[in-house]
Protein backbone atom coordinates (compact mmCIF):
# COMPACT_ATOMS: atom_id res chain seq x y z
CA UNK A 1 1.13 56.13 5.68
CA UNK A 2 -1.97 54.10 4.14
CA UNK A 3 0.30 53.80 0.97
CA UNK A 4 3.43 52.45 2.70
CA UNK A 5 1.15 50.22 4.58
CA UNK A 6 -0.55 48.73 1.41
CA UNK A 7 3.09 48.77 -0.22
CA UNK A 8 4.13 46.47 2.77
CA UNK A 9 1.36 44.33 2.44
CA UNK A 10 1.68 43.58 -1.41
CA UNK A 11 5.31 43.04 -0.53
CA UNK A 12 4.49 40.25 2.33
CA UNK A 13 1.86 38.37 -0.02
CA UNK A 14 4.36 38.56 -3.19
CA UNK A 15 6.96 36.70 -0.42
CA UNK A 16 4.10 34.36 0.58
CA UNK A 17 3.60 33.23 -2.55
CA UNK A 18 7.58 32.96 -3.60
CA UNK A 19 7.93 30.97 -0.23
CA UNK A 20 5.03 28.42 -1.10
CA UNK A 21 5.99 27.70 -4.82
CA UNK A 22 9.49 27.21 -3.93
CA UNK A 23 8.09 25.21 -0.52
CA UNK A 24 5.66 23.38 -3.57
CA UNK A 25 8.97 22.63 -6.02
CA UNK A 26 11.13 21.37 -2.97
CA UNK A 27 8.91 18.91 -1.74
CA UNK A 28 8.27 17.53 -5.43
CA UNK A 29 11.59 17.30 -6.22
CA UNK A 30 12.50 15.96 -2.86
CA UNK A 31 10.25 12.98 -3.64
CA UNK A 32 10.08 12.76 -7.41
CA UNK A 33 14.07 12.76 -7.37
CA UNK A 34 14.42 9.34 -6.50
CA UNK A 35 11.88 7.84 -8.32
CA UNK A 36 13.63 9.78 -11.21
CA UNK A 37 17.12 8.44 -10.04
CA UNK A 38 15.51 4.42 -10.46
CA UNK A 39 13.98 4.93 -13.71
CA UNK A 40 17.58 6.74 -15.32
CA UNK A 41 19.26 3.55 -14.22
CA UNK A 42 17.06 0.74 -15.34
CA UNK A 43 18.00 2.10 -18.51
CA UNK A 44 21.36 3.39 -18.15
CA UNK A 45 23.86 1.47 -19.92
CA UNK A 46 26.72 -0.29 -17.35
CA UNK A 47 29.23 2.36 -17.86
CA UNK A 48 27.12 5.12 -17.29
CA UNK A 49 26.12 3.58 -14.24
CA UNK A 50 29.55 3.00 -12.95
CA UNK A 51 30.65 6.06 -14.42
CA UNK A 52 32.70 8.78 -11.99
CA UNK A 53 31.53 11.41 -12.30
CA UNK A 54 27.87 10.72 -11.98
CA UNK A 55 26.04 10.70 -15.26
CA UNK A 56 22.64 12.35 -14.50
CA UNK A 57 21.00 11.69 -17.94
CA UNK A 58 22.40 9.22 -20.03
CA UNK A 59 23.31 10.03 -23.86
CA UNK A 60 22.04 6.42 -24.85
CA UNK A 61 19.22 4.30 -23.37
CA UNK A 62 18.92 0.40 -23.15
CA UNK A 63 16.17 -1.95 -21.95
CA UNK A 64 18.64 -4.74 -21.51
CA UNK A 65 18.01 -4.35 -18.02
CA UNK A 66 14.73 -5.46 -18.28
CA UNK A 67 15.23 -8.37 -20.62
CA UNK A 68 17.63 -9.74 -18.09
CA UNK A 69 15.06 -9.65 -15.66
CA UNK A 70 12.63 -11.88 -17.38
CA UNK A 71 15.67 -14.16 -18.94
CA UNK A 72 17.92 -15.12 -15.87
CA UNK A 73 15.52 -14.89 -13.56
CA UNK A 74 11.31 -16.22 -13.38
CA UNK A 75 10.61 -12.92 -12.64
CA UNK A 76 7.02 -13.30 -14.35
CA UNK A 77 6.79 -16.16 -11.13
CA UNK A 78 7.49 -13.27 -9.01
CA UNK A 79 5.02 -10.77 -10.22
CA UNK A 80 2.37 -13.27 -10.03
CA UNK A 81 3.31 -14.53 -6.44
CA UNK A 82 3.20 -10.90 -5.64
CA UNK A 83 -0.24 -10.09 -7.27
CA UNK A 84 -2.18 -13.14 -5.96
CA UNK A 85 -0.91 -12.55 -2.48
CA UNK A 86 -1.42 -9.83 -1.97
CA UNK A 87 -5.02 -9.98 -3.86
CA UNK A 88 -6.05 -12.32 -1.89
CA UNK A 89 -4.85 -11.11 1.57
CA UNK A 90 -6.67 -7.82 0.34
CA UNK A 91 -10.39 -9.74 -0.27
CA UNK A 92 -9.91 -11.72 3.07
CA UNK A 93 -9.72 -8.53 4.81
CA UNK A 94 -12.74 -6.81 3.12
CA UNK A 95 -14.73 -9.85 3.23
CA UNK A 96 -13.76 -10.43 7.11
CA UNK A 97 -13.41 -6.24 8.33
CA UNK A 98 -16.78 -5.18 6.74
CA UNK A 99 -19.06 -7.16 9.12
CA UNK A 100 -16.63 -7.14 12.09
CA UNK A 101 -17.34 -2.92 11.93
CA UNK A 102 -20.61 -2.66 10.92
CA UNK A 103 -21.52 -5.23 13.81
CA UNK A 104 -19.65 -3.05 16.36
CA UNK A 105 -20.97 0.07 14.65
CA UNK A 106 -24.91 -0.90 14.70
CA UNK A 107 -25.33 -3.88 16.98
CA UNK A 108 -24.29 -2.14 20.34
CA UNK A 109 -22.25 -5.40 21.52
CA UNK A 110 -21.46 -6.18 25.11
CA UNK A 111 -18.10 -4.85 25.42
CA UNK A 112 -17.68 -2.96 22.58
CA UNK A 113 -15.46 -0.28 23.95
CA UNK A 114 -13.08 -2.86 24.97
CA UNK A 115 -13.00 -4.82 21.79
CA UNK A 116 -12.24 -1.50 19.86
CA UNK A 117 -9.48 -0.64 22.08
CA UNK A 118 -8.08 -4.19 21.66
CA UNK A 119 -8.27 -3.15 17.60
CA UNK A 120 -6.88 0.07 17.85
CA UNK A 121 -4.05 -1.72 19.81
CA UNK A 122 -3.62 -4.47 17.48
CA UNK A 123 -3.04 -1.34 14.96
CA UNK A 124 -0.66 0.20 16.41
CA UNK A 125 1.56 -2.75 17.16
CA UNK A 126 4.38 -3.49 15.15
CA UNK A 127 4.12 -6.40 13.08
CA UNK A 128 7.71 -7.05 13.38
CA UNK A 129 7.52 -8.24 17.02
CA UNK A 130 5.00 -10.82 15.86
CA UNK A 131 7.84 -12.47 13.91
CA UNK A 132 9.31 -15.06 16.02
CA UNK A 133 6.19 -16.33 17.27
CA UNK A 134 4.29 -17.03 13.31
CA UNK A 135 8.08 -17.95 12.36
CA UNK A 136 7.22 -21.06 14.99
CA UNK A 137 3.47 -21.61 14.30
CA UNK A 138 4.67 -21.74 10.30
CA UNK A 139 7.10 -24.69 11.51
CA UNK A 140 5.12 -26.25 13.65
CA UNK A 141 1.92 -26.64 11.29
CA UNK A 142 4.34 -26.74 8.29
CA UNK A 143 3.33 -24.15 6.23
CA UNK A 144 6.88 -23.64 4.82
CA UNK A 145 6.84 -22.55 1.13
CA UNK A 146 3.45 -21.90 0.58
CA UNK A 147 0.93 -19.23 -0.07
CA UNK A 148 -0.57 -19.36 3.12
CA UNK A 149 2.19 -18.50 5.36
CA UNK A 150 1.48 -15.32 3.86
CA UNK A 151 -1.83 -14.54 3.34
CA UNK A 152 -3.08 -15.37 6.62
CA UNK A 153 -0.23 -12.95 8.73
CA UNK A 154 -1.31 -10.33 6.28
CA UNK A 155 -4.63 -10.73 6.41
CA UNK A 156 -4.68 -10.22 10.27
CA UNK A 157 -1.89 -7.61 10.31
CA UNK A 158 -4.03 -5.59 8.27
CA UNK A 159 -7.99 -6.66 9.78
CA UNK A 160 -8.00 -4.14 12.28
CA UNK A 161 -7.03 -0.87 10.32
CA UNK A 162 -9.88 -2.51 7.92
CA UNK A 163 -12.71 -2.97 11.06
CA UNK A 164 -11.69 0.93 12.09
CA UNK A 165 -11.80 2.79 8.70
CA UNK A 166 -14.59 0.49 7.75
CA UNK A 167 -16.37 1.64 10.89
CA UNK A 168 -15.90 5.52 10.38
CA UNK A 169 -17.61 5.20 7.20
CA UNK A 170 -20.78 3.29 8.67
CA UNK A 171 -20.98 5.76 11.97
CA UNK A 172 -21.72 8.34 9.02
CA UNK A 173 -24.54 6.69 7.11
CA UNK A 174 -28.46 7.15 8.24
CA UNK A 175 -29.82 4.69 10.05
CA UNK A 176 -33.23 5.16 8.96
CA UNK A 177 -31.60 3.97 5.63
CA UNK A 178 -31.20 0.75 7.17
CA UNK A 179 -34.20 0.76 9.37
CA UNK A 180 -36.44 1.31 5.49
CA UNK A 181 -34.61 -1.60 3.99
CA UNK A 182 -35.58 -4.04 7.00
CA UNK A 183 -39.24 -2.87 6.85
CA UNK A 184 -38.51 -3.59 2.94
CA UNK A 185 -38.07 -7.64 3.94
CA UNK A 186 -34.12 -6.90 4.37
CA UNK A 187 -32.14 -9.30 6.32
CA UNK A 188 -28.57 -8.37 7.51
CA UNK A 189 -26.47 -9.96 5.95
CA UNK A 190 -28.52 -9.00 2.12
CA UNK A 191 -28.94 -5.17 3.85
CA UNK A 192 -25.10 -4.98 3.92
CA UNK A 193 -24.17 -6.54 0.91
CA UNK A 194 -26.39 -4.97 -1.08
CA UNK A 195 -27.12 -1.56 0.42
CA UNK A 196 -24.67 -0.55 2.77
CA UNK A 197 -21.38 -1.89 1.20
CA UNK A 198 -22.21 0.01 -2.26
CA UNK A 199 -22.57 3.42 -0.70
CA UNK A 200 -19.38 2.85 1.14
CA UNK A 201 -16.80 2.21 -2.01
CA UNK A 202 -14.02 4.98 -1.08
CA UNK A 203 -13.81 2.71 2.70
CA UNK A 204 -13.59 -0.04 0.66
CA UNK A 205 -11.38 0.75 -2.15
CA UNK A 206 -9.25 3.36 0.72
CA UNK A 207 -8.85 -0.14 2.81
CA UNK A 208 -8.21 -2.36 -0.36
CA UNK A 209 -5.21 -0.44 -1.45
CA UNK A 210 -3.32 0.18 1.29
CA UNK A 211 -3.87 -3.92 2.56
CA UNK A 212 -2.70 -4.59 -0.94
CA UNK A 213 -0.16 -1.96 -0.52
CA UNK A 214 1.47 -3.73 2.49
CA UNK A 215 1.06 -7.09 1.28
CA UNK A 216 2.98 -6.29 -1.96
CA UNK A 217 5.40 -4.47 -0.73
CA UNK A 218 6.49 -6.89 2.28
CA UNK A 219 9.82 -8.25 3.21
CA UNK A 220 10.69 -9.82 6.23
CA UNK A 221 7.68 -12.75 6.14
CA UNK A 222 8.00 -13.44 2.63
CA UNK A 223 12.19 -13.80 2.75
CA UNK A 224 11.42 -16.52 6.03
CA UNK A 225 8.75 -18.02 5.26
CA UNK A 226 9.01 -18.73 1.37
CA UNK A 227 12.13 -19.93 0.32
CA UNK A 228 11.01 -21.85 -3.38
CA UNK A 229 12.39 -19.94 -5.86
CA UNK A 230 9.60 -20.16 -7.68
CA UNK A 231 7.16 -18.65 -4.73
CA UNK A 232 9.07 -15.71 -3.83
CA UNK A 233 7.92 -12.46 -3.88
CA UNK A 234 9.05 -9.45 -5.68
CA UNK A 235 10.73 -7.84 -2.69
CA UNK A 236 13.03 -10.76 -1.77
CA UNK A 237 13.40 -11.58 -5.26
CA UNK A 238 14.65 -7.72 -6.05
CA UNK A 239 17.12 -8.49 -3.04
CA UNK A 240 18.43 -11.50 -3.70
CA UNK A 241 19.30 -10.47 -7.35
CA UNK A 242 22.87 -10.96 -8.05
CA UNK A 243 25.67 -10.10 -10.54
CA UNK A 244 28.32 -11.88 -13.15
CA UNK A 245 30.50 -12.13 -10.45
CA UNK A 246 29.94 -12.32 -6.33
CA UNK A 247 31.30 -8.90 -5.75
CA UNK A 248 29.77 -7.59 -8.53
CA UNK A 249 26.15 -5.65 -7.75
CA UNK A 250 23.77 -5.35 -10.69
CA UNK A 251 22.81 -1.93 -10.30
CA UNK A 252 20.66 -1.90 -13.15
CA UNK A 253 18.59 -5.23 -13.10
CA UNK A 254 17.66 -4.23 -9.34
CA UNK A 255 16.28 -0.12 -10.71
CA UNK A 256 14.38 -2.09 -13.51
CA UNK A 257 13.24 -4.12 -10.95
CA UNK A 258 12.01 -1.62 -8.81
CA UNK A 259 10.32 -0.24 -11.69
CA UNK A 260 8.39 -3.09 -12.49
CA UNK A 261 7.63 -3.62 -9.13
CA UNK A 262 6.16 -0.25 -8.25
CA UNK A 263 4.17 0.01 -11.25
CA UNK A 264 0.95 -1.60 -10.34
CA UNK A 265 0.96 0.05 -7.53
CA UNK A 266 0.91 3.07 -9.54
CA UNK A 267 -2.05 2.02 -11.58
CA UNK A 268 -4.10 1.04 -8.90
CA UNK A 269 -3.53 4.32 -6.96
CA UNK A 270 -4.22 6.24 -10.17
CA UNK A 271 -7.26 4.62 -11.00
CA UNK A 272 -9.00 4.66 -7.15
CA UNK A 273 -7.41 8.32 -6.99
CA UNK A 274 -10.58 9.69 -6.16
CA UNK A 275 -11.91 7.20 -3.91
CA UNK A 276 -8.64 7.32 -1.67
CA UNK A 277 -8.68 10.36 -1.43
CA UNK A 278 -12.72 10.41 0.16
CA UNK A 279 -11.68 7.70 2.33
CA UNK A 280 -8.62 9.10 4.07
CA UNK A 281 -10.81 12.22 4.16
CA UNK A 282 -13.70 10.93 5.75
CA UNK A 283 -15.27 12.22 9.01
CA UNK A 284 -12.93 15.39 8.48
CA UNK A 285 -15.54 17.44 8.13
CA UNK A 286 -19.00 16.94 8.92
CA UNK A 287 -21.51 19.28 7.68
């Protein structure tokens, strides 16, 4: 009985096992695949793409693609657009977020509950909604084709995710920390900058990236509010790409592209890998 028991058993963990590679491989391939699909095409040659049936791996590769990005179209204009918006959006927020949660973290403000639940809202709110209304404030103050119309919307679209994960990291550090470096001749301002902001670089590199993440990656503000061809972004610009002909779709410029556009995003991910990942893990669990 004991031996049909422990057969059972070995049985049920072998299964376990069999279930969670093949859960592992399905989920890798499920998001891998298109990322593999863009990258075949920007260098797929035009009748491979067009080709019926679908040809999975192409025999010959070609990197015209990519030359007719940087040829027909400023698309060095757009990377640069891209990077220094969202760059600078990113700063703004660590440079404004920091002190707004480390003031409602240590200062024990008059209405501190309600100002967090007014951030938490703010969060959760979709920035769409706020369209119409910053489509009329950009006209009205005529920020039209320039910089600003986006840096400010995503600076404060993305303020109050910074002031709450920025906060979470502070609740965890010791006070008496702080309390040694004002005996020390510490003022605020020099206490945070110098001692508390240093011990909290996965907050501020966790923060960082995804601000920079949303400010690169957005659409709907940069196609309204920027329409100088030589201030768009590499989102609209990606969109707005066009073919030989009107009815013709340039499948491949658009992959290479996409390529180029989620590259640095790559990179930056890569290299803050490990502080991303203590960030987003922080306050889990407390020892």
């Amino acid at each position: 009985m004991s031996s049909t028991n422990q057969n059972q058993q070995t049985v049920n963990q072998l299964l376990g096992k069999v279930l969670l590679i093949v859960g592992i491989c399905s989920t890798v391939i499920f998001f891998l695949a298109p990322i593999l699909w863009q990258i075949l095409t920007s260098v797929k040659l035009n009748e491979d793409i067009s080709a019926i049936p679908n040809v999975y791996f192409p025999g010959n590769i070609t990197f015209e693609h990519y030359r007719e990005l940087f040829t027909r179209r400023p698309f060095v204009n757009y990377i640069f657009n891209s990077a220094l918006v969202a760059s600078i959006s990113t700063v703004l927020c660590l440079v404004f977020g920091s002190p707004a949660a480390y003031a409602l973290t240590r200062m024990n403000l008059k209405g501190e509950k309600l100002i967090l639940t007014g951030v938490l809202i703010i969060t959760l709110f979709p920035y769409v909604l706020l369209f119409l209304g910053l489509l009329e404030i950009v006209k009205a103050i005529g920020l039209g084709n320039n910089y600003l119309a986006l840096i400010i919307p995503y600076t404060a679209i993305n303020l109050p995710l910074t002031i709450l994960v920025m906060r979470s990291f502070f609740q965890q550090l010791p006070k008496d920390l702080e309390d040694a470096a004002k005996i020390d001749g510490y003022k605020t301002l020099g206490m945070l900058v110098n001692i508390v902001l240093p011990m909290t670089l996965p907050a501020l590199a966790t923060t960082g990236i995804l601000t920079f993440i949303f400010a690169w990656n957005e659409y709907i503000f940069a196609l309204t509010f920027i329409t100088e061809e030589a201030k768009k972004t590499i989102p609209v610009a990606t969109a707005q790409l066009g073919g030989a002909t009107l009815f013709d779709i340039p499948y491949g410029p658009i992959a290479a592209a996409t390529v180029l556009g989620t590259l640095p995003l790559v990179v930056l991910v890569l290299i803050f890998q490990r502080q991303i990942v203590q960030g987003l893990t922080a306050g889990a669990v407390k020892g």
